[in-house]
PDB file of N, CA and C in Angstrom:
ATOM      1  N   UNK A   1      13.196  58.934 -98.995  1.00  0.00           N
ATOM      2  CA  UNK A   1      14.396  58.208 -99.359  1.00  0.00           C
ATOM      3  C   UNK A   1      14.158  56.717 -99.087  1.00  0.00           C
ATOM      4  N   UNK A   2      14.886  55.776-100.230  1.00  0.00           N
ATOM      5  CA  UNK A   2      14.708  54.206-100.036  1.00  0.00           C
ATOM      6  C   UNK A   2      15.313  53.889 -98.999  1.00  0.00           C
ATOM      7  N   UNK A   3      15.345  52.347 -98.426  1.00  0.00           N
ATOM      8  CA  UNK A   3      15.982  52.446 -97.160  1.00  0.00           C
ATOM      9  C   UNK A   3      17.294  51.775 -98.208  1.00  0.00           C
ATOM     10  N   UNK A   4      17.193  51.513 -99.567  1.00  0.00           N
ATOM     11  CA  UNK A   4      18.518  51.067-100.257  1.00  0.00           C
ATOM     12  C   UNK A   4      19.285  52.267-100.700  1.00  0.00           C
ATOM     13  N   UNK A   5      18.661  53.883-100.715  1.00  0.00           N
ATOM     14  CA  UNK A   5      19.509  54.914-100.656  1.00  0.00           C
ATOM     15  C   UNK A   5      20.057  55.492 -99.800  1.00  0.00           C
ATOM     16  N   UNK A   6      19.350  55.021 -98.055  1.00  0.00           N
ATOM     17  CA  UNK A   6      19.967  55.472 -97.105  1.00  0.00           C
ATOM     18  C   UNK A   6      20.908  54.457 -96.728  1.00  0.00           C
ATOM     19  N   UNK A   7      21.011  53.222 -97.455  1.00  0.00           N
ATOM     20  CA  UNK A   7      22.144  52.579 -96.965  1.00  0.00           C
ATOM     21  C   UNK A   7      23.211  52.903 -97.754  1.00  0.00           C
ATOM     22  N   UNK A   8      23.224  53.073 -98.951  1.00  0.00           N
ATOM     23  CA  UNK A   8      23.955  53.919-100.029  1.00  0.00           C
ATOM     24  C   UNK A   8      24.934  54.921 -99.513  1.00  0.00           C
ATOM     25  N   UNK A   9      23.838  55.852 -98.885  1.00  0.00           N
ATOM     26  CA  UNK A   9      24.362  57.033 -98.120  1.00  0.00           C
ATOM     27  C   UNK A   9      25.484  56.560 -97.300  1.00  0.00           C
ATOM     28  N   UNK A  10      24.969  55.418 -96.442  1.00  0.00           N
ATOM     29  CA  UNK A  10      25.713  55.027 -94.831  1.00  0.00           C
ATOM     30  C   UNK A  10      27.500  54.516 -95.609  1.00  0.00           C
ATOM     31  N   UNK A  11      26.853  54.057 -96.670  1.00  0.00           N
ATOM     32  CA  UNK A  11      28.543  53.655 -97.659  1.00  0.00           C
ATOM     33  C   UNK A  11      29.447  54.478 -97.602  1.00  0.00           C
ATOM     34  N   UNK A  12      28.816  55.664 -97.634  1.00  0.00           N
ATOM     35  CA  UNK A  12      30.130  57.098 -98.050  1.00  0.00           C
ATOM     36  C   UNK A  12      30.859  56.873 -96.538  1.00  0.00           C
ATOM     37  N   UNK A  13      31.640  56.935 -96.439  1.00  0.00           N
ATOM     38  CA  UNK A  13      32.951  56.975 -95.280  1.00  0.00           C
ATOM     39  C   UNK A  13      33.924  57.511 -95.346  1.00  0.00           C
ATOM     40  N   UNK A  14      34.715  57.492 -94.140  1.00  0.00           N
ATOM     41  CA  UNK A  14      36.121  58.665 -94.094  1.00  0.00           C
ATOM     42  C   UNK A  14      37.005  58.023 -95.086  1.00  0.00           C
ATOM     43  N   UNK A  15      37.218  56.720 -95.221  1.00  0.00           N
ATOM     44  CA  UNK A  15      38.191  56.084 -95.184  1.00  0.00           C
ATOM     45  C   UNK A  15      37.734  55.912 -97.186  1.00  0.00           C
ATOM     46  N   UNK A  16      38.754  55.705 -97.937  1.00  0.00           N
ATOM     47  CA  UNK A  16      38.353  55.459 -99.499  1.00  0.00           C
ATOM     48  C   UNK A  16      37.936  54.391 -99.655  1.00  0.00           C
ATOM     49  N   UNK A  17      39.097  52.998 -99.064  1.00  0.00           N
ATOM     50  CA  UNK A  17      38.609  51.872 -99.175  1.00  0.00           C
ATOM     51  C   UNK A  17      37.687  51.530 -98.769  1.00  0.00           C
ATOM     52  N   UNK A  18      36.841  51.842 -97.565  1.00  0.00           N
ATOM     53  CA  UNK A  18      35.775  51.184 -97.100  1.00  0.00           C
ATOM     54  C   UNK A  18      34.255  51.815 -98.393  1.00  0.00           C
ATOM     55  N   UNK A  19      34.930  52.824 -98.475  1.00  0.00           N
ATOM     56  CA  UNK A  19      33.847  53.738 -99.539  1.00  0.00           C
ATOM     57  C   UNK A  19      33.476  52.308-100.678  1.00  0.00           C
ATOM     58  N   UNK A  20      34.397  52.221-101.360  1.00  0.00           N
ATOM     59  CA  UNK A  20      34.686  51.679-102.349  1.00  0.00           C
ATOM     60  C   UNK A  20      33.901  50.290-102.025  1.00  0.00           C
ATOM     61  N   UNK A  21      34.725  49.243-101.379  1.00  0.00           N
ATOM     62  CA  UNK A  21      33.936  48.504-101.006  1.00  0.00           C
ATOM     63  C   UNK A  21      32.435  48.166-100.777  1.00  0.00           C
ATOM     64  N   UNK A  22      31.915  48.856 -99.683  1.00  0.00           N
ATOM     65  CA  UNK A  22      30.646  48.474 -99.086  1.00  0.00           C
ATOM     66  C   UNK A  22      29.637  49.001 -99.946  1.00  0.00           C
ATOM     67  N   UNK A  23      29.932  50.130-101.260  1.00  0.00           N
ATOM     68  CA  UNK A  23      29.314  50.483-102.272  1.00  0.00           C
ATOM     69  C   UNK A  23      29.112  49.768-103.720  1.00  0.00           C
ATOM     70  N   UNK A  24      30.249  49.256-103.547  1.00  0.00           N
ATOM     71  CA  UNK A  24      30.090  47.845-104.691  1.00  0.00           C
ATOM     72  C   UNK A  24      29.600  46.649-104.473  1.00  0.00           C
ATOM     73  N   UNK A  25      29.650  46.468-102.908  1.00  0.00           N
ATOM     74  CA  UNK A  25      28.653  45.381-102.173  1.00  0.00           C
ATOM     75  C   UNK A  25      27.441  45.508-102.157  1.00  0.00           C
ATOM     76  N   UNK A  26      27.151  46.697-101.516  1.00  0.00           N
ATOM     77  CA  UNK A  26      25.751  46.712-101.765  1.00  0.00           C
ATOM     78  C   UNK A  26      24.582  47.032-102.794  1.00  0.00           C
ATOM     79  N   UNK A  27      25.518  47.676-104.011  1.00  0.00           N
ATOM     80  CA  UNK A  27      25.145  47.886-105.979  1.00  0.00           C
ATOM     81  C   UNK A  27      24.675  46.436-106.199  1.00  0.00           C
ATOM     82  N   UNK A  28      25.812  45.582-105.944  1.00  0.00           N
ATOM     83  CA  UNK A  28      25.788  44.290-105.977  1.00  0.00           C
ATOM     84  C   UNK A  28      24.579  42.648-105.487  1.00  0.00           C
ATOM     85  N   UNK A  29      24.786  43.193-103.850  1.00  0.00           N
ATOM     86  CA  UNK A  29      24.301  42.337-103.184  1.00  0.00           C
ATOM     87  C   UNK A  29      22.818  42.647-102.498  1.00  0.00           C
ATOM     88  N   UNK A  30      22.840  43.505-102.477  1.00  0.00           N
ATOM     89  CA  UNK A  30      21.592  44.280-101.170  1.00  0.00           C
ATOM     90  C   UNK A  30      20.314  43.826-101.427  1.00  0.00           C
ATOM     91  N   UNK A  31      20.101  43.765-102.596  1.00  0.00           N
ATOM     92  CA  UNK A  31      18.588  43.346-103.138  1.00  0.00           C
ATOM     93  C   UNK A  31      18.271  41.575-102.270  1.00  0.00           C
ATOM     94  N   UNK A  32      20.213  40.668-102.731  1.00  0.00           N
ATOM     95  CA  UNK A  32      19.438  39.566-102.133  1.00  0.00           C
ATOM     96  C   UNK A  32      19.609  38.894-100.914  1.00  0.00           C
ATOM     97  N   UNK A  33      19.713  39.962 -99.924  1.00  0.00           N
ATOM     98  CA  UNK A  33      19.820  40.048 -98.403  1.00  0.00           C
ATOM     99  C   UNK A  33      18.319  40.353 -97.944  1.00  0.00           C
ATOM    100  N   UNK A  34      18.313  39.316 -97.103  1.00  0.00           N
ATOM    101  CA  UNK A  34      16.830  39.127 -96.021  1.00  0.00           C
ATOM    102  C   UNK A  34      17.446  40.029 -94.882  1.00  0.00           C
ATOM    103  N   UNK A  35      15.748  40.023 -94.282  1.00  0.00           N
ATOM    104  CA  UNK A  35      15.690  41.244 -93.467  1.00  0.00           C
ATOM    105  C   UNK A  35      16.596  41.277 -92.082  1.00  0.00           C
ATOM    106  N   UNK A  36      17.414  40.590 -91.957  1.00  0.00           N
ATOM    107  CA  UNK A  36      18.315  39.892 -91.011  1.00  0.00           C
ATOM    108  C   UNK A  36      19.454  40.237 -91.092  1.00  0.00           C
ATOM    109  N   UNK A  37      19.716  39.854 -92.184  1.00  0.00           N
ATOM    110  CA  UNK A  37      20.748  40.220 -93.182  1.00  0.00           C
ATOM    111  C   UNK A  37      20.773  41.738 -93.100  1.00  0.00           C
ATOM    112  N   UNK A  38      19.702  42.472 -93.953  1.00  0.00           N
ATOM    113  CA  UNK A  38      19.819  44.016 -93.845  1.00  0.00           C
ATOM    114  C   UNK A  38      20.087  44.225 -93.305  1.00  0.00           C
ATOM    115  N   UNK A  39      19.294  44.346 -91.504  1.00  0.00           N
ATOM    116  CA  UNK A  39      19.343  44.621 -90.187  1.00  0.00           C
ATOM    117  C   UNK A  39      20.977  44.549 -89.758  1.00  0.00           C
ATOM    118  N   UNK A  40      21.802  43.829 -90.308  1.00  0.00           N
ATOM    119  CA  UNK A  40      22.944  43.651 -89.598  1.00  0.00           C
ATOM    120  C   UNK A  40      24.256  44.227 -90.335  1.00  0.00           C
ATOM    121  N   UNK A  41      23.615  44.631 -91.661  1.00  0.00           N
ATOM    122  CA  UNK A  41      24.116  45.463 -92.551  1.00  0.00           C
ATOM    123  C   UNK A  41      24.359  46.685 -91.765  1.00  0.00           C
ATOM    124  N   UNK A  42      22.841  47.112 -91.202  1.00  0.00           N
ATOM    125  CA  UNK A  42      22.790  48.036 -90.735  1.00  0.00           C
ATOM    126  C   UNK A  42      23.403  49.017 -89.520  1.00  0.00           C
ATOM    127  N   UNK A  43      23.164  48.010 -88.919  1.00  0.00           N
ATOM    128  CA  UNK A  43      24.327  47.592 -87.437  1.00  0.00           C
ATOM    129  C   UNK A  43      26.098  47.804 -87.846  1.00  0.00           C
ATOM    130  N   UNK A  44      26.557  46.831 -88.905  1.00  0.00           N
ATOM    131  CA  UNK A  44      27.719  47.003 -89.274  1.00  0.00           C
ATOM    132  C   UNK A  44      27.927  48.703 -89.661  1.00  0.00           C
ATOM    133  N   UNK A  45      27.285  49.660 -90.301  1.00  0.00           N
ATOM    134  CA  UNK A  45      27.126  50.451 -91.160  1.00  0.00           C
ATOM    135  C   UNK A  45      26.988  51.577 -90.408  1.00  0.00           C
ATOM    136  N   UNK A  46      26.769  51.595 -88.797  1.00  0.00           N
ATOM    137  CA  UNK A  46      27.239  52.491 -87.708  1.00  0.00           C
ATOM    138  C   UNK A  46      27.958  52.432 -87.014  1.00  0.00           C
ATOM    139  N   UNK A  47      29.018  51.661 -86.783  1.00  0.00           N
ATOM    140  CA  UNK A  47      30.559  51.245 -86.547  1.00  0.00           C
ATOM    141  C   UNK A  47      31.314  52.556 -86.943  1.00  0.00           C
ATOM    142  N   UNK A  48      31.926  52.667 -85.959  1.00  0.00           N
ATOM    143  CA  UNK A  48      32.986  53.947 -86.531  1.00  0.00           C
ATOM    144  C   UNK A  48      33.728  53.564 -87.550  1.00  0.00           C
ATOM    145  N   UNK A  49      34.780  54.329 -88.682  1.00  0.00           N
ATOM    146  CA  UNK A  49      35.425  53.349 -89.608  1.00  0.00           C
ATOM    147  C   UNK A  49      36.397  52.718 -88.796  1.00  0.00           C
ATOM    148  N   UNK A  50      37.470  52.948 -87.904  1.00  0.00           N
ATOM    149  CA  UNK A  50      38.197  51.846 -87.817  1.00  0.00           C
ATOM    150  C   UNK A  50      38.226  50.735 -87.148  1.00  0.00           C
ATOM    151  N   UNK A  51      36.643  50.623 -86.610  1.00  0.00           N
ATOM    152  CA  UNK A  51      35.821  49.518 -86.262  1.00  0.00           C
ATOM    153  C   UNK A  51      35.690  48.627 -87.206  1.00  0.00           C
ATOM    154  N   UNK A  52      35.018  48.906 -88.374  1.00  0.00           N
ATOM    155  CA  UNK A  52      34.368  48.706 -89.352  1.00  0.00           C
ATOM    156  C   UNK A  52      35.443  47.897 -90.093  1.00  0.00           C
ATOM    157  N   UNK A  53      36.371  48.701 -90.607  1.00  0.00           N
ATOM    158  CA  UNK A  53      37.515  48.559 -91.407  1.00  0.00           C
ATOM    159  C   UNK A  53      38.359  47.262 -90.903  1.00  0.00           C
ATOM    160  N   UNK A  54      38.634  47.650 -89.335  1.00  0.00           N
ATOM    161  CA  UNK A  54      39.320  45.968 -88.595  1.00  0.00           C
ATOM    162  C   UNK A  54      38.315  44.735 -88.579  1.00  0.00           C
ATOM    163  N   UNK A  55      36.933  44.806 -88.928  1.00  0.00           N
ATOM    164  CA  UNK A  55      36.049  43.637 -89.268  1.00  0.00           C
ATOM    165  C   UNK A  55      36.288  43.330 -90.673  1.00  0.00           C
ATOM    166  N   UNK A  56      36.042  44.437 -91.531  1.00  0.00           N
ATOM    167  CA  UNK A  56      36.384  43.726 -92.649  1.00  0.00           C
ATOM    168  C   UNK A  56      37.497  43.233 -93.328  1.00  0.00           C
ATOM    169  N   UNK A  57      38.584  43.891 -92.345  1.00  0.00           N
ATOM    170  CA  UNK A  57      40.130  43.115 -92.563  1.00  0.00           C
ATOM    171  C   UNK A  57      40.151  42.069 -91.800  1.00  0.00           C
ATOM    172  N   UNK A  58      39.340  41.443 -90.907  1.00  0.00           N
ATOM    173  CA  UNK A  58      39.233  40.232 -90.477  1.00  0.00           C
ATOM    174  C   UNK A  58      40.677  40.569 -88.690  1.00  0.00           C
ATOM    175  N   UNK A  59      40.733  41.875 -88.531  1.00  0.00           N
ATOM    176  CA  UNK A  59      41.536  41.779 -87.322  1.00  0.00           C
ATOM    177  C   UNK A  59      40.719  41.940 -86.325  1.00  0.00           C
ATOM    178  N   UNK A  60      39.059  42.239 -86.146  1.00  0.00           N
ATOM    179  CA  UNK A  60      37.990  42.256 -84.825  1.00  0.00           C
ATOM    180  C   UNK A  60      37.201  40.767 -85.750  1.00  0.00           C
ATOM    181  N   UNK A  61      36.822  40.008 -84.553  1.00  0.00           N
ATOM    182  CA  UNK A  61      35.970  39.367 -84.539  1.00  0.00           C
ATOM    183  C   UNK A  61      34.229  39.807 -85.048  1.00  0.00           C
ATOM    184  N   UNK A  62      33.588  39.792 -85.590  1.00  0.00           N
ATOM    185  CA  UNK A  62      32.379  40.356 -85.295  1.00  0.00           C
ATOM    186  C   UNK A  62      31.148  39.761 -84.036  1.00  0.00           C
ATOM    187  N   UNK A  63      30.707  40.761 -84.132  1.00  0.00           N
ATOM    188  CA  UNK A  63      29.524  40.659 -82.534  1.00  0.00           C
ATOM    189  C   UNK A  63      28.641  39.773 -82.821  1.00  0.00           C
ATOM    190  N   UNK A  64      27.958  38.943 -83.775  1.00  0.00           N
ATOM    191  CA  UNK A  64      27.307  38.264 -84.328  1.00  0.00           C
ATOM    192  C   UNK A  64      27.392  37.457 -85.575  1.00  0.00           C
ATOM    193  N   UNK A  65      26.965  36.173 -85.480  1.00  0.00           N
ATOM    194  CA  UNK A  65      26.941  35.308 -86.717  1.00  0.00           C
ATOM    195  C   UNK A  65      26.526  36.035 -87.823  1.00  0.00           C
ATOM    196  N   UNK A  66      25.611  36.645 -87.940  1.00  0.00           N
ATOM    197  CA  UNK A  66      24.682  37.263 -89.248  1.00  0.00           C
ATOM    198  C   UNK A  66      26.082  38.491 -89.659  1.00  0.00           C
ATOM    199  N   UNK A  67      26.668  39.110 -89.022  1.00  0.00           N
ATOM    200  CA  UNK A  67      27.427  40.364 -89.674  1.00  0.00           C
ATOM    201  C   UNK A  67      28.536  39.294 -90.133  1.00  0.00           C
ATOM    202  N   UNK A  68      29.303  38.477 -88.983  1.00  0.00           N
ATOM    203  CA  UNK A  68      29.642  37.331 -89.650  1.00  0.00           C
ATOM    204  C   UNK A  68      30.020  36.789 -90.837  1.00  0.00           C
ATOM    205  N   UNK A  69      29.298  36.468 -90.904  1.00  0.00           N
ATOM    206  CA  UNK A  69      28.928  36.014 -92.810  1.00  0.00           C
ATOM    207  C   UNK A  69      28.747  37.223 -94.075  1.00  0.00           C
ATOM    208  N   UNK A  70      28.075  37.808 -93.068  1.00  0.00           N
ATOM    209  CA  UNK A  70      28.024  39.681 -94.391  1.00  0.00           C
ATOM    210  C   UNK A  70      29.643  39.875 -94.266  1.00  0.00           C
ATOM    211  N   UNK A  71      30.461  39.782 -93.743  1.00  0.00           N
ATOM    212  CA  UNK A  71      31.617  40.469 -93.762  1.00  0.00           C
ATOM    213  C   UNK A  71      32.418  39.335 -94.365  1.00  0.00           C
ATOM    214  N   UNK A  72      32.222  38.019 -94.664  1.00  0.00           N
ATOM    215  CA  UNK A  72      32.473  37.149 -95.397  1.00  0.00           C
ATOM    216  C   UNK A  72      31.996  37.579 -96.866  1.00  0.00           C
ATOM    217  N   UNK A  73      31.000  37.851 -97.175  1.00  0.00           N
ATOM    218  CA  UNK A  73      30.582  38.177 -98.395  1.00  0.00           C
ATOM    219  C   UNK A  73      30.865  39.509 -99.134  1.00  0.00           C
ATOM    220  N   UNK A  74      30.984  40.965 -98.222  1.00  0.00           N
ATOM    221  CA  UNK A  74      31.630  41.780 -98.490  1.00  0.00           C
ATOM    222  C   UNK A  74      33.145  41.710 -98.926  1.00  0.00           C
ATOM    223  N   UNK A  75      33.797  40.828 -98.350  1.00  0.00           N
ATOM    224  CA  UNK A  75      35.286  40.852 -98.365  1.00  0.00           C
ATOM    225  C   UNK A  75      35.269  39.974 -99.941  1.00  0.00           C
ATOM    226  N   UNK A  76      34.328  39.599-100.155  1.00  0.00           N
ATOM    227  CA  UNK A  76      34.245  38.787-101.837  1.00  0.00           C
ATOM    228  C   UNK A  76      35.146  39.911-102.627  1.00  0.00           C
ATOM    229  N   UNK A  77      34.262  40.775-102.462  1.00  0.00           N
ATOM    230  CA  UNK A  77      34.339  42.425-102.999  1.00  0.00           C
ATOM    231  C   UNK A  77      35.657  43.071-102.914  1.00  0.00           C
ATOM    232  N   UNK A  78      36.813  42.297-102.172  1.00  0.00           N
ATOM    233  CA  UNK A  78      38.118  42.574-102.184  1.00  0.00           C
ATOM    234  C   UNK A  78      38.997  42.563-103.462  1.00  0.00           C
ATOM    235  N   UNK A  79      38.505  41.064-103.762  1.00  0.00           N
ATOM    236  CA  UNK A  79      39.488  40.304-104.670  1.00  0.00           C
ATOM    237  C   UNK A  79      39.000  40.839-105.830  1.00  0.00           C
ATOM    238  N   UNK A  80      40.473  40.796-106.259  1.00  0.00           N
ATOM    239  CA  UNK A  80      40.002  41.261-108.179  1.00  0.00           C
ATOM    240  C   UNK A  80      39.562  40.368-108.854  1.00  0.00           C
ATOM    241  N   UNK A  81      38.558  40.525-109.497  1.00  0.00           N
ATOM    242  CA  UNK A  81      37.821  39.502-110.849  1.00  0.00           C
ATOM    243  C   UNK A  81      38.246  38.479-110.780  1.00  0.00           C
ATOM    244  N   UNK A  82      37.833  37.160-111.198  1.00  0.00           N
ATOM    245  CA  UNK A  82      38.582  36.198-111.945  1.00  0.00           C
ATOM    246  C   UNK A  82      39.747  35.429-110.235  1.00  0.00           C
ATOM    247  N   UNK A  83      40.084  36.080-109.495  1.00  0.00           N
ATOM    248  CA  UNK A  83      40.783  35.490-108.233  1.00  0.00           C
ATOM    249  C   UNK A  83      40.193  34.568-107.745  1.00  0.00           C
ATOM    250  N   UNK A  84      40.790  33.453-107.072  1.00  0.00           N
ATOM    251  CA  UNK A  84      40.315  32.177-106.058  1.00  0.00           C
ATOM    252  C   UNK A  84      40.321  32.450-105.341  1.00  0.00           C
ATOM    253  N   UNK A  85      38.852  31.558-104.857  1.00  0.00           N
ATOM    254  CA  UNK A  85      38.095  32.132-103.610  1.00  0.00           C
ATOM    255  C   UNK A  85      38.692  31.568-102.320  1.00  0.00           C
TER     256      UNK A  85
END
């Protein structure tokens, strides 16, 4: 297995929205994330969901600059089409 299908995998979650999300993020984005980047993907991506879910709703702080910014860029993935950023 790729390590871009086992992150694939890590997408599926309890929760729909997070499903949805972090699977269109990473269809999307994953290819142009450095290994830093991945790594913290990765990290984010074993978070229980309502860990996970309060980072990407912006109600937990994250543990690091690098998830940081991924959870800045995931949350792109919120807004519908065509919305200001």
């Amino acid at each position: 297995m790729s390590e871009k299908s086992r992150i694939r995998w890590l997408c599926r979650r309890g929760m729909k929205e997070l499903d949805v999300l972090l699977e269109r993020f990473v269809a999307n984005e994953y290819d142009d994330l450095d290994e830093r980047e991945q790594a913290g993907l990765r990290e984010l991506l074993e978070m229980e969901d309502p860990d996970l879910y309060a980072l990407v709703m912006g109600r937990m702080e994250a543990p690091t600059q690098v998830q940081a910014d991924l959870l800045s860029r995931i949350r792109q993935f919120q807004r519908p089409q065509g919305a200001a950023r």
